[in-house]
Protein backbone atom coordinates (compact mmCIF):
# COMPACT_ATOMS: atom_id res chain seq x y z
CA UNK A 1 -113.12 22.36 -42.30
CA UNK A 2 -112.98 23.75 -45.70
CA UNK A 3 -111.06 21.63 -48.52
CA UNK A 4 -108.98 23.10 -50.98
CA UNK A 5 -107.51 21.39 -54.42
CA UNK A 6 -103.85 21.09 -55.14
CA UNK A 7 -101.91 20.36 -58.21
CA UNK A 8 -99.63 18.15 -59.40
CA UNK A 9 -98.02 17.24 -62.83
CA UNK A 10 -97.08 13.50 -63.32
CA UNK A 11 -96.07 11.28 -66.18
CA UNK A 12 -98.75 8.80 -67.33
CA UNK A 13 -96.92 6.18 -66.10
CA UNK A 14 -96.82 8.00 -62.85
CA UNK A 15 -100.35 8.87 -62.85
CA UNK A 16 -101.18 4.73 -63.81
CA UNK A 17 -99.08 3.22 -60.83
CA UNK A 18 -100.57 5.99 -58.24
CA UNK A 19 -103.69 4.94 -59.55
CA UNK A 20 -103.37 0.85 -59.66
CA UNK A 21 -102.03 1.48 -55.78
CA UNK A 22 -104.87 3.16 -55.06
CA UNK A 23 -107.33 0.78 -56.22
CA UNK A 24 -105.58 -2.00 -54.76
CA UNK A 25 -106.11 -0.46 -50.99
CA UNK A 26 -109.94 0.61 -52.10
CA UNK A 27 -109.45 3.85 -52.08
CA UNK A 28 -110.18 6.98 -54.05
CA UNK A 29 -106.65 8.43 -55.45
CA UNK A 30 -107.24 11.87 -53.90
CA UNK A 31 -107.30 9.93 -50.65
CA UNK A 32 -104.53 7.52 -51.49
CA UNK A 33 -102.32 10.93 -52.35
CA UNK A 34 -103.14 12.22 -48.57
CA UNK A 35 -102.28 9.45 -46.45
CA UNK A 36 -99.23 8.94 -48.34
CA UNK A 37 -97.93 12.59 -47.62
CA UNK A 38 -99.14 13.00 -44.25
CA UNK A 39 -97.47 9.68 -43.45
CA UNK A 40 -94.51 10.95 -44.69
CA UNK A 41 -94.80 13.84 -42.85
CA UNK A 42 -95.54 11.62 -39.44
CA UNK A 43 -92.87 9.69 -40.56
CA UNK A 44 -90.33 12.78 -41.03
CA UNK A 45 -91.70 14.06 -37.59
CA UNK A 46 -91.29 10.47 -35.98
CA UNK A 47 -87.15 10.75 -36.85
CA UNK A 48 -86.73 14.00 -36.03
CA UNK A 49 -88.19 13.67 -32.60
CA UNK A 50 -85.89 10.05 -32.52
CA UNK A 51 -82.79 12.12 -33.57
CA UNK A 52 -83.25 14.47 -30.35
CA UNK A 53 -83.84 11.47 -27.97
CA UNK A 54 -81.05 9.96 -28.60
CA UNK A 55 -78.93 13.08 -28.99
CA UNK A 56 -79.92 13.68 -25.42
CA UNK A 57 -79.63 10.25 -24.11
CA UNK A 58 -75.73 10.13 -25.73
CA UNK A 59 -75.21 13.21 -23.85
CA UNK A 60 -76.23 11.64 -20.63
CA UNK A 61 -76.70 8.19 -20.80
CA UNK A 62 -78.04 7.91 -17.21
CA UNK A 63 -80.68 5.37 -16.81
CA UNK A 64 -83.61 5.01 -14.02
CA UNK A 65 -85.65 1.59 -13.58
CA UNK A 66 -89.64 1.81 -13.11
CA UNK A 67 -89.31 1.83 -9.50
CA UNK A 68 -86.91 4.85 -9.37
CA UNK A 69 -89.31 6.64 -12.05
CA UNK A 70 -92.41 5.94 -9.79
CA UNK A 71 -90.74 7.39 -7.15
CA UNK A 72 -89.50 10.00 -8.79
CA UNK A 73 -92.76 11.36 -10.35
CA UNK A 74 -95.94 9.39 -8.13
């Protein structure tokens, strides 16, 4: 895989408390920057998904116990 840089303007006081939370989990503050976003991202994924669930459970609110499911499906 072939890494690529990307940009971003902050304020010193921006670019101080990214870099104070990065050194207080160890890590570098490129790396701190990318596990923050692709959490979010995860994260943004994660609802999304949760909102659709439970749009579709509201719509049919129907329920099945283990037993039924194993039956269903084994």
């Amino acid at each position: 895989m072939t890494n690529t840089t990307i940009s971003l303007r902050l304020t010193a006081e921006e670019k101080a408390l990214i870099s104070e939370c990065a050194t207080t989990y160890g890590v570098s503050v490129s790396e701190f920057l990318r596990e923050s976003v692709l959490e979010r991202i995860e994260d943004e994924f994660d609802l999304r998904v949760w909102d659709e669930a439970k749009a579709e459970f509201e719509s049919d609110p129907t329920t099945l116990t283990a037993a039924e499911i194993a039956a269903k499906y084994l």
